[in-house]
Protein backbone atom coordinates (compact mmCIF):
# COMPACT_ATOMS: atom_id res chain seq x y z
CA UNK A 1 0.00 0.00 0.00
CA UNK A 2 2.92 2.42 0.45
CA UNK A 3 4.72 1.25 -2.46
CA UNK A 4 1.19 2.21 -4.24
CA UNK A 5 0.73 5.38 -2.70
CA UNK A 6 4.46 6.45 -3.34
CA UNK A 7 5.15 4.79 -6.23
CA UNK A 8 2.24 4.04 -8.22
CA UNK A 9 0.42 7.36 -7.84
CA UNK A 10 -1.46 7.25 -11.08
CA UNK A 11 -5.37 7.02 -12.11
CA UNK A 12 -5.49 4.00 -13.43
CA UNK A 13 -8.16 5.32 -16.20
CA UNK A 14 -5.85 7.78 -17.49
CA UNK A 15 -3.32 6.41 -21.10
CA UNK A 16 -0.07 7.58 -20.00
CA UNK A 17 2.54 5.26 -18.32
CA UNK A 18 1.50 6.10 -14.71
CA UNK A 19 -2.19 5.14 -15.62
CA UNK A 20 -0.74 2.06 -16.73
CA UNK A 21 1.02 0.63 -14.60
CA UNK A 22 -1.71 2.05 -11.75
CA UNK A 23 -3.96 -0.62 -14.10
CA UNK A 24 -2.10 -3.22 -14.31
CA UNK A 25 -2.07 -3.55 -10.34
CA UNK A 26 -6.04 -3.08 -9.74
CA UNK A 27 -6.41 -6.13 -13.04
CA UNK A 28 -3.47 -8.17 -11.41
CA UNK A 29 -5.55 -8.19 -8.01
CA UNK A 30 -8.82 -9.14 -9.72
CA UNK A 31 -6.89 -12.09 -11.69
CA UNK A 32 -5.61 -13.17 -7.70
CA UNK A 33 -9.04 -12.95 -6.27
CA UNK A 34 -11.00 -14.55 -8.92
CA UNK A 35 -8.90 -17.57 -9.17
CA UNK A 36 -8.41 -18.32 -5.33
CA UNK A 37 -12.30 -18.15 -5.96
CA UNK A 38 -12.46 -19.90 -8.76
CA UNK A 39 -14.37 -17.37 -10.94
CA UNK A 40 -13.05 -15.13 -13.52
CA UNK A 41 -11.90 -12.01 -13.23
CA UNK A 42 -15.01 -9.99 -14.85
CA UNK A 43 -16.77 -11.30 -12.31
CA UNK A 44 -15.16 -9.16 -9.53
CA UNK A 45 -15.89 -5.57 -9.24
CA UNK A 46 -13.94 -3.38 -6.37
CA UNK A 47 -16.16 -1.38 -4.18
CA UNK A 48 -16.27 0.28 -1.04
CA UNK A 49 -16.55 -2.65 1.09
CA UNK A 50 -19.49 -4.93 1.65
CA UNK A 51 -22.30 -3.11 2.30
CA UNK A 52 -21.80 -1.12 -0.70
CA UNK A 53 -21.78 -4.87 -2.63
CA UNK A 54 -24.93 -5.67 -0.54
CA UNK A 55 -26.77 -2.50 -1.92
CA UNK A 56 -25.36 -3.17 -5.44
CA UNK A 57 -26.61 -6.55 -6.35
CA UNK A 58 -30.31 -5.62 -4.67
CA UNK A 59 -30.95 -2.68 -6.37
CA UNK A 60 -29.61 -4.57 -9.53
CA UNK A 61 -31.84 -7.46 -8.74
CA UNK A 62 -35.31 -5.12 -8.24
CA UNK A 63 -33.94 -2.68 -10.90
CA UNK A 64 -32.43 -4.45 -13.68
CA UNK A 65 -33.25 -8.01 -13.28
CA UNK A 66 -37.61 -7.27 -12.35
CA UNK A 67 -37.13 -9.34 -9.46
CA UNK A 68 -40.78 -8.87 -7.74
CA UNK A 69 -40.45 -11.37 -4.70
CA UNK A 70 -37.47 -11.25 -2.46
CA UNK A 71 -36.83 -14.35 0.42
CA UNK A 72 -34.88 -13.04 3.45
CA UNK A 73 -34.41 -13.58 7.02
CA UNK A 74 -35.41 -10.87 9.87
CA UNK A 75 -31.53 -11.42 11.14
CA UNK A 76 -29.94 -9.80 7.91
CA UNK A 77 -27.54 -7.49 8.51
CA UNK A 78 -28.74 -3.78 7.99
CA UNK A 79 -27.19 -3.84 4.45
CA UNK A 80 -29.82 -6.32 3.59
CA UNK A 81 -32.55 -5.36 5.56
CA UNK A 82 -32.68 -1.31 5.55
CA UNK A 83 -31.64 -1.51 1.63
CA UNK A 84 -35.43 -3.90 1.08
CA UNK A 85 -37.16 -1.11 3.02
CA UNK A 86 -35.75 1.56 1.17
CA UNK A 87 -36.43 -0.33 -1.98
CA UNK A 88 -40.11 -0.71 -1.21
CA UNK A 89 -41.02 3.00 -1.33
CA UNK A 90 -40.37 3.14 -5.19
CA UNK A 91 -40.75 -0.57 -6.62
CA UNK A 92 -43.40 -3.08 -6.30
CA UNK A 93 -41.96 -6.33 -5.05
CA UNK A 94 -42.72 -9.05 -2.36
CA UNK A 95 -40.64 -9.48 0.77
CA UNK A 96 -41.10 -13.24 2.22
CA UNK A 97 -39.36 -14.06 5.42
CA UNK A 98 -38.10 -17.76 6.47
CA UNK A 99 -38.61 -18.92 9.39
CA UNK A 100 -35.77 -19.06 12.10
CA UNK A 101 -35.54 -22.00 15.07
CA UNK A 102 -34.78 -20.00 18.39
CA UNK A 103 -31.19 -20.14 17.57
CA UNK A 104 -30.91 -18.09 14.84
CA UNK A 105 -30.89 -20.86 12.66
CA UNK A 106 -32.80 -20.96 9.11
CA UNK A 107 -35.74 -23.56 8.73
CA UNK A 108 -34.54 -24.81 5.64
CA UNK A 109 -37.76 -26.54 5.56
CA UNK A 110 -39.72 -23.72 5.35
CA UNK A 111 -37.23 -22.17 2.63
CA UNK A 112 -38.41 -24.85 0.34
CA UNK A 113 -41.75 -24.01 1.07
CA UNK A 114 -41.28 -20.54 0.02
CA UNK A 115 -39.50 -21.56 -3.00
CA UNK A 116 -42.34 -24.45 -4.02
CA UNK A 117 -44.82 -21.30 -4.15
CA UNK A 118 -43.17 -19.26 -7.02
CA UNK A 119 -45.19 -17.38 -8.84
CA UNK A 120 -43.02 -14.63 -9.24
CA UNK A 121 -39.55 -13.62 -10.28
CA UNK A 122 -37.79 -14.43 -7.07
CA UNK A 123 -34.49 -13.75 -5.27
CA UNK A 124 -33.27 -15.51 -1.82
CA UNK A 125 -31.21 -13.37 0.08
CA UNK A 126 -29.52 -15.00 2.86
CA UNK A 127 -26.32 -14.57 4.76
CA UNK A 128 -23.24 -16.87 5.32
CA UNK A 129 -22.49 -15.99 8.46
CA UNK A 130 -24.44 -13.74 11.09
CA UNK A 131 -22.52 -11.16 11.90
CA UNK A 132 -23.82 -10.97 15.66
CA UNK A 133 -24.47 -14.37 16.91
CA UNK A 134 -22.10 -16.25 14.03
CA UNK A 135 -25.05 -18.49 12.95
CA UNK A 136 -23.38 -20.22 9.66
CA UNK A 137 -25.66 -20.91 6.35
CA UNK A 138 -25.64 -23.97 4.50
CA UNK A 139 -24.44 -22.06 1.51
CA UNK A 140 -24.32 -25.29 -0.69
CA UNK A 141 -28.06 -26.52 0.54
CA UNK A 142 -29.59 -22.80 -0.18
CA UNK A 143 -27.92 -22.75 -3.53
CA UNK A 144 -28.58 -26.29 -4.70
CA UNK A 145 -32.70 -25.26 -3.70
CA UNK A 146 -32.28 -21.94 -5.70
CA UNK A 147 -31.06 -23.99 -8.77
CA UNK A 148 -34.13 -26.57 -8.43
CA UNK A 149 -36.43 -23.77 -8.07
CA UNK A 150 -34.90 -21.49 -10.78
CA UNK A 151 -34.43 -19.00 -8.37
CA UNK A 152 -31.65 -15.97 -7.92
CA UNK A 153 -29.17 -16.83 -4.96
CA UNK A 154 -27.27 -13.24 -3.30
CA UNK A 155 -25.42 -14.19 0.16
CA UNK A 156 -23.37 -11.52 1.94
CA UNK A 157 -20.26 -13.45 2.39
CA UNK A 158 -18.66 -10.56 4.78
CA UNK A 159 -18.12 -12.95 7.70
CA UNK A 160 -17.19 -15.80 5.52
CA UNK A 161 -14.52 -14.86 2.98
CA UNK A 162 -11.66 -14.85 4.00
CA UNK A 163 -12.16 -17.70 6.71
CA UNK A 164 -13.40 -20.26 4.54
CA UNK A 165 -12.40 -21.84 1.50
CA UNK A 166 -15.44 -20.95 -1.11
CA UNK A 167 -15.44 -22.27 -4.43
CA UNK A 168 -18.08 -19.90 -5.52
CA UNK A 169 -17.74 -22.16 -9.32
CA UNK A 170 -19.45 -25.18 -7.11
CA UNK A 171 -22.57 -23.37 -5.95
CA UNK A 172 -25.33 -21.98 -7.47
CA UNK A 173 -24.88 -18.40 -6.25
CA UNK A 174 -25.51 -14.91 -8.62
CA UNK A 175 -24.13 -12.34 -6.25
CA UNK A 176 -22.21 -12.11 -3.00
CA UNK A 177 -20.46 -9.73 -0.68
CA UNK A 178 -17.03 -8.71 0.69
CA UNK A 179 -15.23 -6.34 2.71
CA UNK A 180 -11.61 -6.61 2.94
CA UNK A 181 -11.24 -5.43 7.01
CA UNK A 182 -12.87 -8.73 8.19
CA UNK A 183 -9.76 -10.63 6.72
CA UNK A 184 -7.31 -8.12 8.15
CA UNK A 185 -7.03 -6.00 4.85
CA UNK A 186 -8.05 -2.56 5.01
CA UNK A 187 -10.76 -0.23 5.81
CA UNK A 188 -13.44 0.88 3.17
CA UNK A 189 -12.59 -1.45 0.60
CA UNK A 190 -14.40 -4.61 -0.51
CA UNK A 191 -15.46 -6.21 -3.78
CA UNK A 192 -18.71 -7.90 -5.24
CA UNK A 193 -18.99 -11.13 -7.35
CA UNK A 194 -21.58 -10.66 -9.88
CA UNK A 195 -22.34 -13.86 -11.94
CA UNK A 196 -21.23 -13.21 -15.51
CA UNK A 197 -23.83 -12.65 -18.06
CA UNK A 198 -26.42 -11.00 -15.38
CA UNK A 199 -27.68 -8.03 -17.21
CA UNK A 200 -27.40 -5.23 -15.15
CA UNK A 201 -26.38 -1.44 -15.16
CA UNK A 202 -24.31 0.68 -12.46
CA UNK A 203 -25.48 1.67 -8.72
CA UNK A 204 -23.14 4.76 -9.27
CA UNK A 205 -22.71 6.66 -12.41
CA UNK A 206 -20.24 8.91 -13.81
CA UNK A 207 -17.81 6.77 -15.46
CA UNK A 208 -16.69 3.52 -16.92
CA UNK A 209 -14.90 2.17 -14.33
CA UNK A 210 -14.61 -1.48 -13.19
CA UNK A 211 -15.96 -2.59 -16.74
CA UNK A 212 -18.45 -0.29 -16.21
CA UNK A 213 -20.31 -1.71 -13.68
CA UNK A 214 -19.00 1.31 -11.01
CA UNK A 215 -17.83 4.36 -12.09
CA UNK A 216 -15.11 6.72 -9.84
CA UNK A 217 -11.83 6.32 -9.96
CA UNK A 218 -10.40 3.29 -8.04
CA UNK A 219 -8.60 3.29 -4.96
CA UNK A 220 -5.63 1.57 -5.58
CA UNK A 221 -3.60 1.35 -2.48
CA UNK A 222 -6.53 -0.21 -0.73
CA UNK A 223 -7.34 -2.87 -3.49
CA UNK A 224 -3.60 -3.72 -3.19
CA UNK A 225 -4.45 -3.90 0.49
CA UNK A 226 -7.25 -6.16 0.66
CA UNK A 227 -5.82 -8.24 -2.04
CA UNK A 228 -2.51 -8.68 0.10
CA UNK A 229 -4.74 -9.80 2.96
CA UNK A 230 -6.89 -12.13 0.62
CA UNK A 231 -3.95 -13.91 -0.25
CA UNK A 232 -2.60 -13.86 3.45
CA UNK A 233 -5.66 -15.23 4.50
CA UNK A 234 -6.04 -18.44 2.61
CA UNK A 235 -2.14 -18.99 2.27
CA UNK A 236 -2.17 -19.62 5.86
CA UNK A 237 -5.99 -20.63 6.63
CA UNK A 238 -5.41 -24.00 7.70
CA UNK A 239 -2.91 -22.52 10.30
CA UNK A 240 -4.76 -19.55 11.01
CA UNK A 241 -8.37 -20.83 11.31
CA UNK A 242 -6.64 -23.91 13.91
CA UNK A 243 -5.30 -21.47 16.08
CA UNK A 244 -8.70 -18.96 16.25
CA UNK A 245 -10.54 -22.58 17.01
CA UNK A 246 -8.61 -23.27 19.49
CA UNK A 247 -9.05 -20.24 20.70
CA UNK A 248 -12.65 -19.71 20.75
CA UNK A 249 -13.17 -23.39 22.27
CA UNK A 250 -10.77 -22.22 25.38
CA UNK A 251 -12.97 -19.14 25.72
CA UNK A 252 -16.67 -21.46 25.95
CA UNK A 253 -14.78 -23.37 28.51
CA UNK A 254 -13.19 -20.67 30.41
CA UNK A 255 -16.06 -18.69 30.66
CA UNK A 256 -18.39 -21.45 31.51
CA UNK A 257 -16.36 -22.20 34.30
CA UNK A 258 -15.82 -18.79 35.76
CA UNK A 259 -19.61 -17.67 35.11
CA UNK A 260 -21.37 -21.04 35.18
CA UNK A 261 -25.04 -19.94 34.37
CA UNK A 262 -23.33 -17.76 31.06
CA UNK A 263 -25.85 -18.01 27.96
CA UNK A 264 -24.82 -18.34 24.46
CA UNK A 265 -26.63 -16.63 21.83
CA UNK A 266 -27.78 -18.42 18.80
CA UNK A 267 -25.54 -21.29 18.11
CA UNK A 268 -22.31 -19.66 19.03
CA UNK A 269 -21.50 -21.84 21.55
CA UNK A 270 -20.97 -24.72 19.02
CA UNK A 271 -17.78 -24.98 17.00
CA UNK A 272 -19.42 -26.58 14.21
CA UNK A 273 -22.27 -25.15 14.00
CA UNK A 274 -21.12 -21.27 14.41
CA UNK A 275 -18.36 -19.54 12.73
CA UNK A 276 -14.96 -20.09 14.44
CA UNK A 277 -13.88 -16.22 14.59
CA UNK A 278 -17.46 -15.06 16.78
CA UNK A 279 -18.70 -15.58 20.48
CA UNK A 280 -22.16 -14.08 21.96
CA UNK A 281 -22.44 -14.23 24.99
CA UNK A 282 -25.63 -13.54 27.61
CA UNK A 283 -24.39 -12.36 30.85
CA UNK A 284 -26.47 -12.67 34.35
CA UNK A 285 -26.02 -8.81 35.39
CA UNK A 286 -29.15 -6.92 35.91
CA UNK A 287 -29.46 -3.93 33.37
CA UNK A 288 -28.36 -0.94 35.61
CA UNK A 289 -25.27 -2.80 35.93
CA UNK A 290 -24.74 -3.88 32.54
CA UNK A 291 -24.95 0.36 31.69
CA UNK A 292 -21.48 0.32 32.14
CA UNK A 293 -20.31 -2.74 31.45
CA UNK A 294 -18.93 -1.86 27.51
CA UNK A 295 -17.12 1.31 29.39
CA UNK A 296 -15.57 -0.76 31.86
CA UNK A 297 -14.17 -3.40 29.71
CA UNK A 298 -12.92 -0.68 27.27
CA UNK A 299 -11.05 1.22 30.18
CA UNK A 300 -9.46 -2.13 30.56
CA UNK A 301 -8.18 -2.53 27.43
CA UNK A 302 -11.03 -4.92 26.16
CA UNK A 303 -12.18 -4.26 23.12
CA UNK A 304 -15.86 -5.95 22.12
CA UNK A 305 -19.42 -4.91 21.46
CA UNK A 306 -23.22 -5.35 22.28
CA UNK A 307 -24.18 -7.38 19.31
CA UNK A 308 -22.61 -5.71 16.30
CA UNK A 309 -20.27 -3.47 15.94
CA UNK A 310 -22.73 -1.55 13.25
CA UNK A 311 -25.06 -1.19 16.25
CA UNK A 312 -22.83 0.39 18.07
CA UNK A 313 -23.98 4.01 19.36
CA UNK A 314 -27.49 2.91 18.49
CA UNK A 315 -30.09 2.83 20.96
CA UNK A 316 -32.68 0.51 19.34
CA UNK A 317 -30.62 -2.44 20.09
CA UNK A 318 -29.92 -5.63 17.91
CA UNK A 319 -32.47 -6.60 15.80
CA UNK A 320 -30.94 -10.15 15.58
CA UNK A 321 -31.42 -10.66 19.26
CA UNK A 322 -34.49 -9.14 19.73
CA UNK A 323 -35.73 -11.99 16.92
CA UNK A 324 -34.20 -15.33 19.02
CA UNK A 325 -34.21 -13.77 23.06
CA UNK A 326 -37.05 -13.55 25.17
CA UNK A 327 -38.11 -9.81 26.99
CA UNK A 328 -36.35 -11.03 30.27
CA UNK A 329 -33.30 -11.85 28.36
CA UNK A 330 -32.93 -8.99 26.13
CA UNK A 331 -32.70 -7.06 29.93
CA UNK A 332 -29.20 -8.49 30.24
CA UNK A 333 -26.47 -7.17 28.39
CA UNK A 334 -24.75 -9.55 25.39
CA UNK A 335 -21.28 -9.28 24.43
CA UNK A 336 -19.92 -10.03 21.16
CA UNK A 337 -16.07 -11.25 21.14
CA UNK A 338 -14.53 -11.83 17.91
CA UNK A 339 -11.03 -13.29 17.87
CA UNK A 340 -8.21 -13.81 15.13
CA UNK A 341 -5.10 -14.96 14.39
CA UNK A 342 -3.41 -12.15 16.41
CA UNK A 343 -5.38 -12.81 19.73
CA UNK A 344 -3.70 -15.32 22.57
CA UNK A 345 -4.89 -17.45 24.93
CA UNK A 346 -3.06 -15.15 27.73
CA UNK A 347 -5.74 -12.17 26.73
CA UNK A 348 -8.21 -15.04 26.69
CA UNK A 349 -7.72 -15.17 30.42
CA UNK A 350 -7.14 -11.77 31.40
CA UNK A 351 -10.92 -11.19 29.57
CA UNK A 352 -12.14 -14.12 31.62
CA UNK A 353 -11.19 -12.98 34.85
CA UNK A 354 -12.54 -9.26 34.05
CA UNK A 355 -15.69 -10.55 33.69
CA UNK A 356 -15.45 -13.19 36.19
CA UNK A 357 -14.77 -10.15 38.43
CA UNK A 358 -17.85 -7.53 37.16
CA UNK A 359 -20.23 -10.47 37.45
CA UNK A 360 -19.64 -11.42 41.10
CA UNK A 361 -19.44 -7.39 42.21
C-alpha cells in the first residue's frame, strides 16, 4: 500500500505510463481474487466494502433483473434489511421471510416451502455468516434449492470470505459480498462477485470504471491492500483458522467455568455449527449494571461490542437478538467477542477474569 501510494500514484483510467502501470495492479488483483475463488476475473468488481456490494446486487436485482419477490431472514444485517425497506417505497416487489428456530438458525424446511410457491420472479437473500451471533448458512443446501427452483441466490459473504475456502464455481450463487477489514485487509474497501452474463447497469454513475459496472476512480492502495490480505488469508488458513478454534473453544470453557449460568446466543456456543472467529455471549447482570459494562471493559483494554459493531452508538438495540431472546433476556447485556489470528490465549484469560470479576461485584 505504500509502495502504491508512493510509487504508483497514477489514475489508473488515465493512457499515460502512470495510468498504466496504476492498471495493471487493480487487473493483477482481480486475476488473484477470482482464481483463489475460482471465478473469472469480470466477475469481480472493487467497491467500497461490503455493504456497498450488498446494496449493489439488490438494487440490480429489483432494478435491472424485475425481481418482484425477495426471500430473506429478519436477522440480515442492515445492508440487507434497511436496503429492502428503502427499496419498497419506489418498486413493487414481495418481501417473504423464512422462518428461524430460536437459535438463529434458518428452517430450511420452510425455505423450500417458500420456493415451491413461485409465482413470481424471485431472489433468496440470505447470509453466510451472522454477523452478531455467528449463525453459519448452508451455503451449498440454499444454492442447490435456488437452482431446483430457478431462483436468484445473493449471500453476503462478509463474515465468511476470507475464513473459509469458497469455491463460488461449485454453488449456485448470482451475487455475494465482501469487505476486505474482516480478513485483516483494510478499511473501506471490498469487492462484489456478480455472476457473468447477469444483465445489469451501475449503482453509481459517472464513469466507466470497473468494466463499467461502477464508475469513480479506483482506490488503488486499498485494493492492493485487501488483495494482500486475501492472499494472506487463505495462504495460511489452515494454520490460522486452527489457532482462532482453538481459541474460541478455550474461551466457551473458560467462561463457563468462571460464570457457570453464562448463555450463548444463537448457536455460538458450538464450534461446528457457528463460525470459528465469533462468540455471543448472555451475561447474568441486571441492566443498571450492565450500563457500564462496555465502558468498563474498554477502560481495561477490552475491546468488544453489544451485538454488532454496526449497532454500536445505536439505541434501538440488535435486531438479531431481539428476533431469538425472550423480553427477560434482552434485559441483560450480550457481548460479542470476535477473535483472530493475532489474539492469545493469555488475553483469553485476562478477559475471563474481568468478567469473572464484574459479574460477582
Amino acid at each position: 500500500m505504500t509502495n502504491c501510494l508512493t510509487e504508483v500514484y497514477g489514475n489508473p483510467s488515465s493512457t499515460h505510463s502512470f495510468g498504466r502501470s496504476a492498471k495493471a495492479i487493480v487487473e493483477q488483483s482481480r486475476k488473484d481474487i477470482a482464481k483463489q475463488l475460482g471465478v473469472t476475473p469480470a466477475e469481480i468488481i472493487f467497491t467500497s466494502g461490503g455493504t456497498e456490494a450488498d446494496n449493489f446486487a439488490l438494487h440490480a436485482a429489483v432494478k435491472d433483473l424485475k425481481v418482484t419477490r425477495i426471500i430473506t431472514s429478519k436477522i440480515e444485517h442492515h445492508a440487507i434489511g434497511h436496503t429492502l425497506n428503502a427499496l419498497q417505497k419506489n418498486y413493487d416487489f414481495q418481501i417473504d421471510y423464512v422462518n428461524i428456530d430460536t437459535n438463529g438458525s434458518i428452517n430450511y424446511t420452510h425455505l423450500e416451502v417458500l420456493l415451491q410457491k413461485k409465482s413470481k420472479k424471485t431472489l433468496v437473500s440470505l447470509m453466510h455468516v451472522n454477523n452478531e451471533i455467528g449463525n453459519l448458512l448452508d451455503l451449498k443446501k440454499v444454492s442447490d434449492l435456488c437452482l431446483q427452483y430457478q431462483t436468484l441466490f445473493h449471500s453476503d459473504t462478509v463474515q465468511s470470505i476470507g475464513h473459509y475456502d469458497v469455491n463460488l464455481s461449485e454453488i449456485n450463487i448470482d451475487f455475494c459480498a465482501v469487505s476486505a477489514h474482516k480478513f485483516h485487509g483494510p478499511k473501506g474497501v471490498g469487492f462484489a462477485y456478480i455472476k457473468k452474463n447477469t444483465p445489469i447497469n451501475p449503482l453509481i454513475y459517472g464513469g466507466e470504471q470497473e468494466r463499467g459496472y461502477r464508475a469513480g476512480t479506483e482506490s488503488v492502495h486499498n485494493i492492493v491492500g485487501l488483495t494482500t490480505a486475501f492472499k494472506d488469508a487463505y495462504a495460511n488458513l489452515e494454520k490460522d483458522s486452527t489457532h482462532i478454534k482453538a481459541l474460541k473453544a478455550y474461551f466457551i470453557s473458560e467462561i463457563i467455568k468462571a460464570i457457570p449460568n453464562v448463555i450463548f446466543n444463537g448457536v455460538s456456543g458450538h464450534l461446528k455449527d457457528s463460525v470459528y472467529t465469533i462468540v455471543s455471549v448472555l451475561l447474568p447482570i441486571t441492566t443498571a449494571k450492565s450500563m457500564t459494562l462496555l465502558f468498563q471493559l474498554d477502560l481495561k483494554g477490552i475491546a468488544c461490542s453489544q451485538g454488532s459493531a454496526c449497532q454500536s452508538g445505536s439505541s434501538k438495540g440488535s435486531h438479531v437478538l431481539s428476533e431469538i431472546l425472550t423480553e427477560d433476556a434482552l434485559q441483560k447485556p450480550t457481548l460479542r467477542f470476535s477473535f483472530s489470528k493475532y489474539n492469545t490465549k493469555d488475553e483469553i484469560d485476562y478477559v475471563i477474569e474481568i468478567l469473572k470479576d464484574f459479574v460477582k461485584e
